[in-house]
Protein backbone atom coordinates (compact mmCIF):
# COMPACT_ATOMS: atom_id res chain seq x y z
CA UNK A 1 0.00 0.00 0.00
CA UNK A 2 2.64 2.35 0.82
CA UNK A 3 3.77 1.90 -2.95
CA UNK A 4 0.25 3.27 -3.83
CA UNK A 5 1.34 7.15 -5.07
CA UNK A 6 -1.23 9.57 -3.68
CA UNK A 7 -2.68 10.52 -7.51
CA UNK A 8 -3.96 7.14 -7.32
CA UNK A 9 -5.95 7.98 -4.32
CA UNK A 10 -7.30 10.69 -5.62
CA UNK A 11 -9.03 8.83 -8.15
CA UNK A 12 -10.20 6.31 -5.72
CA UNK A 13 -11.73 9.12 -3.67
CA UNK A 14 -13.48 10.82 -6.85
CA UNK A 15 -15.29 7.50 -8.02
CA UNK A 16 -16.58 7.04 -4.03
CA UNK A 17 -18.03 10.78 -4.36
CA UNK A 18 -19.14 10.60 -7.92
CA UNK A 19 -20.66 7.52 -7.71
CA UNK A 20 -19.38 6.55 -11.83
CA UNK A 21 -15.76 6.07 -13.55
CA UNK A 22 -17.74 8.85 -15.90
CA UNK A 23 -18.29 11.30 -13.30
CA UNK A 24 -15.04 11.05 -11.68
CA UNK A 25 -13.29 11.63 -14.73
CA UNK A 26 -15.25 14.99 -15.65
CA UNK A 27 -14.17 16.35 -12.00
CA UNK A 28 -10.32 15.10 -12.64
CA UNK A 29 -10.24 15.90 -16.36
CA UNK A 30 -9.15 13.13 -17.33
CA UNK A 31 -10.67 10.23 -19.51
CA UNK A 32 -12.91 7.91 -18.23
CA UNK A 33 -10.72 4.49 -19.22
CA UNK A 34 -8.00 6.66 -17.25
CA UNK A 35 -10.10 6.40 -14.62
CA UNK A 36 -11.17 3.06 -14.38
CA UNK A 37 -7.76 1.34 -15.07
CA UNK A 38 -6.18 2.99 -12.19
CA UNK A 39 -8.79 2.33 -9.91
CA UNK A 40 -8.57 -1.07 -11.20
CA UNK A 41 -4.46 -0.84 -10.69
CA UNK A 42 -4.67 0.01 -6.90
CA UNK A 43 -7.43 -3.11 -6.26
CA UNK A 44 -4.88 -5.15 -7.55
CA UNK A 45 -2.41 -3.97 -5.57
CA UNK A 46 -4.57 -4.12 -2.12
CA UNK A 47 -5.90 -7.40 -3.17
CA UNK A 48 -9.13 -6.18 -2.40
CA UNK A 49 -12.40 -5.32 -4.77
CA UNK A 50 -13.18 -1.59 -4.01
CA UNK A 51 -16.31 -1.02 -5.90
CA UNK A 52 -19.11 -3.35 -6.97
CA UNK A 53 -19.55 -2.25 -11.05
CA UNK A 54 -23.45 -1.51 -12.06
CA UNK A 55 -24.88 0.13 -14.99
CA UNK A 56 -26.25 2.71 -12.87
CA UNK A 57 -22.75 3.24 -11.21
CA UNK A 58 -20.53 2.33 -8.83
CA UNK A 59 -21.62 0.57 -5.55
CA UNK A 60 -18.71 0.72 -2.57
CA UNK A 61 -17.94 -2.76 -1.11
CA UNK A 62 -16.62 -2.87 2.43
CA UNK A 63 -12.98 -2.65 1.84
CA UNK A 64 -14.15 0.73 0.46
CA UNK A 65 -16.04 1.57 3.04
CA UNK A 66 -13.24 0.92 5.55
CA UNK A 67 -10.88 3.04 3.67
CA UNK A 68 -13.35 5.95 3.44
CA UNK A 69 -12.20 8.46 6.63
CA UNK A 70 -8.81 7.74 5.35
CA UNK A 71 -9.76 8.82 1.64
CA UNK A 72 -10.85 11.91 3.12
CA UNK A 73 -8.26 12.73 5.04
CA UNK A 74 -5.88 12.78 2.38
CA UNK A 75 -8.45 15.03 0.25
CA UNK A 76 -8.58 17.54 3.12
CA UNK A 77 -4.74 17.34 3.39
CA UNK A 78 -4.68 17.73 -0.56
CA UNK A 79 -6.76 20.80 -0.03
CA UNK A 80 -5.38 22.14 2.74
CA UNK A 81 -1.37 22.17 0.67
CA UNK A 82 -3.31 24.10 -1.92
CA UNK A 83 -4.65 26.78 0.60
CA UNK A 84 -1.65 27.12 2.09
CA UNK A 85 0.28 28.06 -1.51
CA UNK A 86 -2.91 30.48 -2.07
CA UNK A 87 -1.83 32.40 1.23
CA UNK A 88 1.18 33.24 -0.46
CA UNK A 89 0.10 35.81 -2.97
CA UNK A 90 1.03 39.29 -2.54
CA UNK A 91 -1.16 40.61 -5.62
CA UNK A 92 -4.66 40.06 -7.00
CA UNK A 93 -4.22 38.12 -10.20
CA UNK A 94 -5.33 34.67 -10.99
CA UNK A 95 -8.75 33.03 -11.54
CA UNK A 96 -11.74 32.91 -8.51
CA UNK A 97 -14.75 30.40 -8.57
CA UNK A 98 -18.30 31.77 -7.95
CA UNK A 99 -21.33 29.43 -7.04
CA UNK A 100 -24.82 31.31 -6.74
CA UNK A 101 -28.05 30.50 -8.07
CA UNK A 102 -28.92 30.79 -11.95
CA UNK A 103 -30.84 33.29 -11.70
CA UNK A 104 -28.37 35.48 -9.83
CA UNK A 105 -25.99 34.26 -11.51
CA UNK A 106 -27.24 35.61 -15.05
CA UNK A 107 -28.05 38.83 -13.81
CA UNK A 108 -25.08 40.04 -11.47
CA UNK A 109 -22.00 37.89 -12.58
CA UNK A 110 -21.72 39.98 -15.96
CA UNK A 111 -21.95 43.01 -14.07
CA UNK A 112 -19.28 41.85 -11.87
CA UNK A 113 -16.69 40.66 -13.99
CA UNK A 114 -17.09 44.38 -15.77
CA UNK A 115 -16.45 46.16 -12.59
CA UNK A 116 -13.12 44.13 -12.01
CA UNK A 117 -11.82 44.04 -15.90
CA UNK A 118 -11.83 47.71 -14.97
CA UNK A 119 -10.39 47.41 -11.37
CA UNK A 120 -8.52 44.11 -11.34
CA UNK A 121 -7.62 43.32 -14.31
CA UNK A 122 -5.57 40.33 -13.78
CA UNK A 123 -8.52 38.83 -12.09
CA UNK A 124 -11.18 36.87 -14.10
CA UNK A 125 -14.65 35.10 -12.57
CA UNK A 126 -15.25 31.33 -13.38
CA UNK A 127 -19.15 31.31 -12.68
CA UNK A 128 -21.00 28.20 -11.54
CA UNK A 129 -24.98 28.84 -11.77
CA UNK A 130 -26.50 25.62 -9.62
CA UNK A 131 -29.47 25.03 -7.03
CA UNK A 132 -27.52 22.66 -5.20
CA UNK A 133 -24.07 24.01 -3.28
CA UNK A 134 -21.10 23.55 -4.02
CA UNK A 135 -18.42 21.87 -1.28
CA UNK A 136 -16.30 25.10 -0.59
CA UNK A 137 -13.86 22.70 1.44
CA UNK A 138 -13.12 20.41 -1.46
CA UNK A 139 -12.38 23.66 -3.90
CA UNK A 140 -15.43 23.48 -5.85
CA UNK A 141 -15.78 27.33 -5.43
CA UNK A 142 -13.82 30.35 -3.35
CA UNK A 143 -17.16 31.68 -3.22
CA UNK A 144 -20.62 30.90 -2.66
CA UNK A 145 -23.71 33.18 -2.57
CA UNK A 146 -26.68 31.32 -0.74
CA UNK A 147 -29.88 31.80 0.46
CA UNK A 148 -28.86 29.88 3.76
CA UNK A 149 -25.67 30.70 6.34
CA UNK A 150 -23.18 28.20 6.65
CA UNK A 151 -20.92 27.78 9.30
CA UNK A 152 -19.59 24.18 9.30
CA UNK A 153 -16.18 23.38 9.55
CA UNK A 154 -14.04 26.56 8.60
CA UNK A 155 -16.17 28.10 6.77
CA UNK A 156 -17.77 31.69 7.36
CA UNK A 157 -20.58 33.69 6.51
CA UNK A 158 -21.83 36.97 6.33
CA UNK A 159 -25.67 38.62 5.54
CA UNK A 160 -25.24 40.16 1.98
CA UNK A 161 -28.69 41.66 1.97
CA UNK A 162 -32.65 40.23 1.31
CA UNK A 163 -33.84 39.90 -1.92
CA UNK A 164 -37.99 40.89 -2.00
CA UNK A 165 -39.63 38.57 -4.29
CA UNK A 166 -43.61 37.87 -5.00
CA UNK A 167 -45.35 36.18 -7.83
CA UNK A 168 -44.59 38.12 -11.04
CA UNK A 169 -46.39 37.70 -14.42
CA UNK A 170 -46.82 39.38 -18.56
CA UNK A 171 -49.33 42.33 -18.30
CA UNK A 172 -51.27 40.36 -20.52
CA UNK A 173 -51.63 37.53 -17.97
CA UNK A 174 -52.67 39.30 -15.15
CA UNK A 175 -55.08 40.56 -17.49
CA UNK A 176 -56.40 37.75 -18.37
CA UNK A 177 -57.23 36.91 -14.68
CA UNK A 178 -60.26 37.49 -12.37
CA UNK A 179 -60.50 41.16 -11.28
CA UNK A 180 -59.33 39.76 -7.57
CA UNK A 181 -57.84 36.52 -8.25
CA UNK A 182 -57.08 33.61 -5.72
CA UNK A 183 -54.25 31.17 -5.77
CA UNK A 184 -56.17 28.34 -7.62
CA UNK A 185 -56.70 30.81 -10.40
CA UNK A 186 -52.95 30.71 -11.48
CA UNK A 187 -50.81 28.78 -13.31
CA UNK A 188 -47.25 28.66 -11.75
CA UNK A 189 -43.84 27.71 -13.06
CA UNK A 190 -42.17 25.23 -11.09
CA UNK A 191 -39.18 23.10 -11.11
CA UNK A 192 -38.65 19.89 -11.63
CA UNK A 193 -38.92 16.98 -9.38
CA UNK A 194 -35.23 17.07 -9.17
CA UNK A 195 -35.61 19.87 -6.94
CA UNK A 196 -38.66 19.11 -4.91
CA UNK A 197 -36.90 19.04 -1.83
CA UNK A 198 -35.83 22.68 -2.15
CA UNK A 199 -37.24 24.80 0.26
CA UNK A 200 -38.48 27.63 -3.10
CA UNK A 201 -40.27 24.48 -4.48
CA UNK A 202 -41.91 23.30 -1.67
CA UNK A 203 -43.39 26.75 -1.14
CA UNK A 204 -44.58 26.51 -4.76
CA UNK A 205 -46.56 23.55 -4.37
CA UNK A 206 -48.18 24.01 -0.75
CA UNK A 207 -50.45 26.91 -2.88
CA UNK A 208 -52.33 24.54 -4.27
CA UNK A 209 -52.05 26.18 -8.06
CA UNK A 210 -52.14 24.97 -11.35
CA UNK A 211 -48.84 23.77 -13.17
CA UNK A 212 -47.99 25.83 -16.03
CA UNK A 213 -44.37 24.18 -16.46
CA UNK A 214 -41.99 22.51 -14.73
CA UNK A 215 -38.40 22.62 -15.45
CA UNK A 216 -34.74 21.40 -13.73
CA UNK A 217 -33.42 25.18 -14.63
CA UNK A 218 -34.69 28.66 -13.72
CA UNK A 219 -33.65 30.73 -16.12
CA UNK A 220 -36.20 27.97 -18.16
CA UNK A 221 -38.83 28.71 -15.61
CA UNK A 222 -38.00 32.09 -16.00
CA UNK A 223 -38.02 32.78 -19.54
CA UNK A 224 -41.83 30.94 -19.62
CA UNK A 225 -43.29 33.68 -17.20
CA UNK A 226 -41.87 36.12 -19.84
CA UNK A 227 -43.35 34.65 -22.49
CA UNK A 228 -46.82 34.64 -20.79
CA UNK A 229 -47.47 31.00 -20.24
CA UNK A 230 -48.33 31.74 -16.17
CA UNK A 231 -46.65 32.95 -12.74
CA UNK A 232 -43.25 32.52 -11.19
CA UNK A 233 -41.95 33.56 -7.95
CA UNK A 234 -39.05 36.13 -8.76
CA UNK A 235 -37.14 38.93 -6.96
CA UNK A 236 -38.87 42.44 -7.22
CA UNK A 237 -35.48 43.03 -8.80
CA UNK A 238 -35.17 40.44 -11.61
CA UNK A 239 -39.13 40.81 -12.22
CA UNK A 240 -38.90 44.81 -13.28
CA UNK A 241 -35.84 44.15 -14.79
CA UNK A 242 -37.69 41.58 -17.61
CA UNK A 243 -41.07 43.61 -17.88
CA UNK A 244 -42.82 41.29 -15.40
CA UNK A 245 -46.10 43.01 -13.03
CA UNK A 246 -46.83 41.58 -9.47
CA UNK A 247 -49.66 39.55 -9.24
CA UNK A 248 -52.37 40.97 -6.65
CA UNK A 249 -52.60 37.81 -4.57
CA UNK A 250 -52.35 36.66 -1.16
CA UNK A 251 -49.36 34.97 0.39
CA UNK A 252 -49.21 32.62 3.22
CA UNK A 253 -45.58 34.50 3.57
CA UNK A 254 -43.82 37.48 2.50
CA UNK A 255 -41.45 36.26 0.07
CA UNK A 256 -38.21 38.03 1.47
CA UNK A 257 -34.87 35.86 0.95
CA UNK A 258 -31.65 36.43 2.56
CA UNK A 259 -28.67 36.43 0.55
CA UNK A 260 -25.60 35.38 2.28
CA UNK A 261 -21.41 35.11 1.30
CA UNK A 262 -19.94 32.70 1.83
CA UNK A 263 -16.27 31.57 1.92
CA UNK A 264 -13.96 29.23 3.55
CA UNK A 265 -11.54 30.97 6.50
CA UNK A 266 -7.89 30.04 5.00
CA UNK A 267 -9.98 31.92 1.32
CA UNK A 268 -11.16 35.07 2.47
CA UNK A 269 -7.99 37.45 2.56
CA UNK A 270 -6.11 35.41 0.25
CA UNK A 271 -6.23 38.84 -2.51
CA UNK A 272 -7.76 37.84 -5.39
CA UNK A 273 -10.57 36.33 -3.81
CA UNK A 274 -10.68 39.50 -1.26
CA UNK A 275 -10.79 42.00 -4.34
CA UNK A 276 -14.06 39.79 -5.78
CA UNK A 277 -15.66 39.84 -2.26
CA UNK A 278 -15.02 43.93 -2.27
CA UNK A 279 -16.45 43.71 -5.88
CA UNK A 280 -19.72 42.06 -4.34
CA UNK A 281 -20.23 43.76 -1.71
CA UNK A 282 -19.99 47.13 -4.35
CA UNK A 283 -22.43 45.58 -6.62
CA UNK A 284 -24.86 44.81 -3.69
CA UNK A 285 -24.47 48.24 -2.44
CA UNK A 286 -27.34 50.20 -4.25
CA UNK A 287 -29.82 47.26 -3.89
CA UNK A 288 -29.70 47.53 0.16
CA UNK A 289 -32.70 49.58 0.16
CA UNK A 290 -34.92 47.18 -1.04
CA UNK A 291 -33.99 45.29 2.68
CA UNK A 292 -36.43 44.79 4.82
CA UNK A 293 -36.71 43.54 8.41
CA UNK A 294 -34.16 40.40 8.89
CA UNK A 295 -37.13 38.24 10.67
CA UNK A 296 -39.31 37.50 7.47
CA UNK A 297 -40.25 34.34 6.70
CA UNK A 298 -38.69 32.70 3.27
CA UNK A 299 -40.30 30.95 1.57
């Protein structure tokens, strides 16, 4: 075992978190045969089976699952070697990883890169648009905007502002309503089932309105309340921004969501990612007064 370099490892680790030869090889960037013959390699040399092959992916057998804490520590000592080099810059220059919804995303990450090509020009954004969060301690971003705080492990974060949102349709939509419509009188976007155990979705589908679409991405969803085919619930913000009206209809909740920063601890003053957090914070600047009180309930 002690023959086993730690590269190999590292592959080992990425099929137990990916689950597939395929999706461990899209996170290493490398091929997917790559992949599965070294995995392959270092069962030979423990003279143990590690994974159980499937068409549906990879299932860990319990020589894997006795070498899992020790898979992870090596990651976190991999990741922690790479901090530690990223401590040592003295200038802003290099490439910084953003996570934050789609929506968000589309509409501020533009924006942002702008402001630093004109202030930091050595700096450039690599923008990652999901629902689900990325792991800031395994380097899948240096920065995160959520709708949640986290704290675990080391990382921190701070209250950005609240975004105001509300059910937002076409002109031509509300229209085409009752003079004082109720809830069962819409049509809503939704996502996917993919995402029915987001907290956004669940909100959605305790009102008890029709479906006018359902789809895995919001900028999808989004696009389809544009285009007139029913309601979404969007950010006062993004709403004006496309043309969109509020709907006059009552709310179980006010739709206010926090946004939050976040970044890991050894991250945070390292300067390029400090110069994109200074960036944010700029950008987020005029929208403050749209904040409300920091006790409403999200939806």
């Amino acid at each position: 075992m002690e023959d086993i370099p730690w590269s190999d490892w590292q592959v080992v680790h990425a099929a137990w978190v990916h689950g597939s030869f395929t999706a461990a090889a899209a996170a290493l960037g490398v091929g997917q045969a790559t992949v599965s013959r070294r995995v392959a390699e270092v069962e030979e040399q423990l003279g143990h089976t590690l994974f159980d092959r499937h068409r549906t992916g990879l299932v860990p057998t319990p020589a894997a699952r006795r070498l899992r804490p020790h898979l992870e520590a090596l990651a976190q000592a991999a990741h922690g070697v790479a901090r530690a080099l990223d401590g040592l810059e003295i200038v802003a220059s290099g490439e910084v990883t953003i996570a934050g919804p789609p929506g968000l995303c589309h509409d501020w990450m533009p924006r942002l890169a702008a402001r630093l090509a004109q202030t930091h020009p050595e700096v450039w954004l690599c923008v990652l648009a999901d629902i689900e969060p990325r792991d800031l301690d395994r380097r899948e971003a240096d920065i995160a905007l959520r709708m949640v705080p986290t704290t675990r492990g080391d990382l921190v974060s701070r209250r950005l502002l609240e975004l105001r949102g509300g059910l937002y349709a076409t002109a031509e939509y509300r229209d085409g309503l009752p003079e004082r419509p109720r809830l069962t009188d819409l049509a809503i976007v939704h996502y996917s089932d993919d995402f029915a155990h987001i907290e956004l979705e669940r909100f959605l589908r305790s009102l008890g309105s029709r479906t006018a679409l359902r789809s895995n991405d919001y900028l999808v969803q989004r696009a389809a309340v544009a285009a007139g085919l029913g309601a979404g619930l969007l950010g006062e913000l993004e709403a004006h921004a496309l043309g969109l009206v509020p709907l006059d209809v009552e709310l179980p909740v006010e739709p206010v969501t926090p946004l939050y920063i976040v970044v890991h601890r050894a991250m945070r003053h390292v300067p390029r990612v400090a110069v994109v957090i200074e960036a944010i914070d700029a950008l987020a600047e005029p929208q403050l007064s749209s904040v409300g009180p920091s006790n409403n309930i999200t939806p």
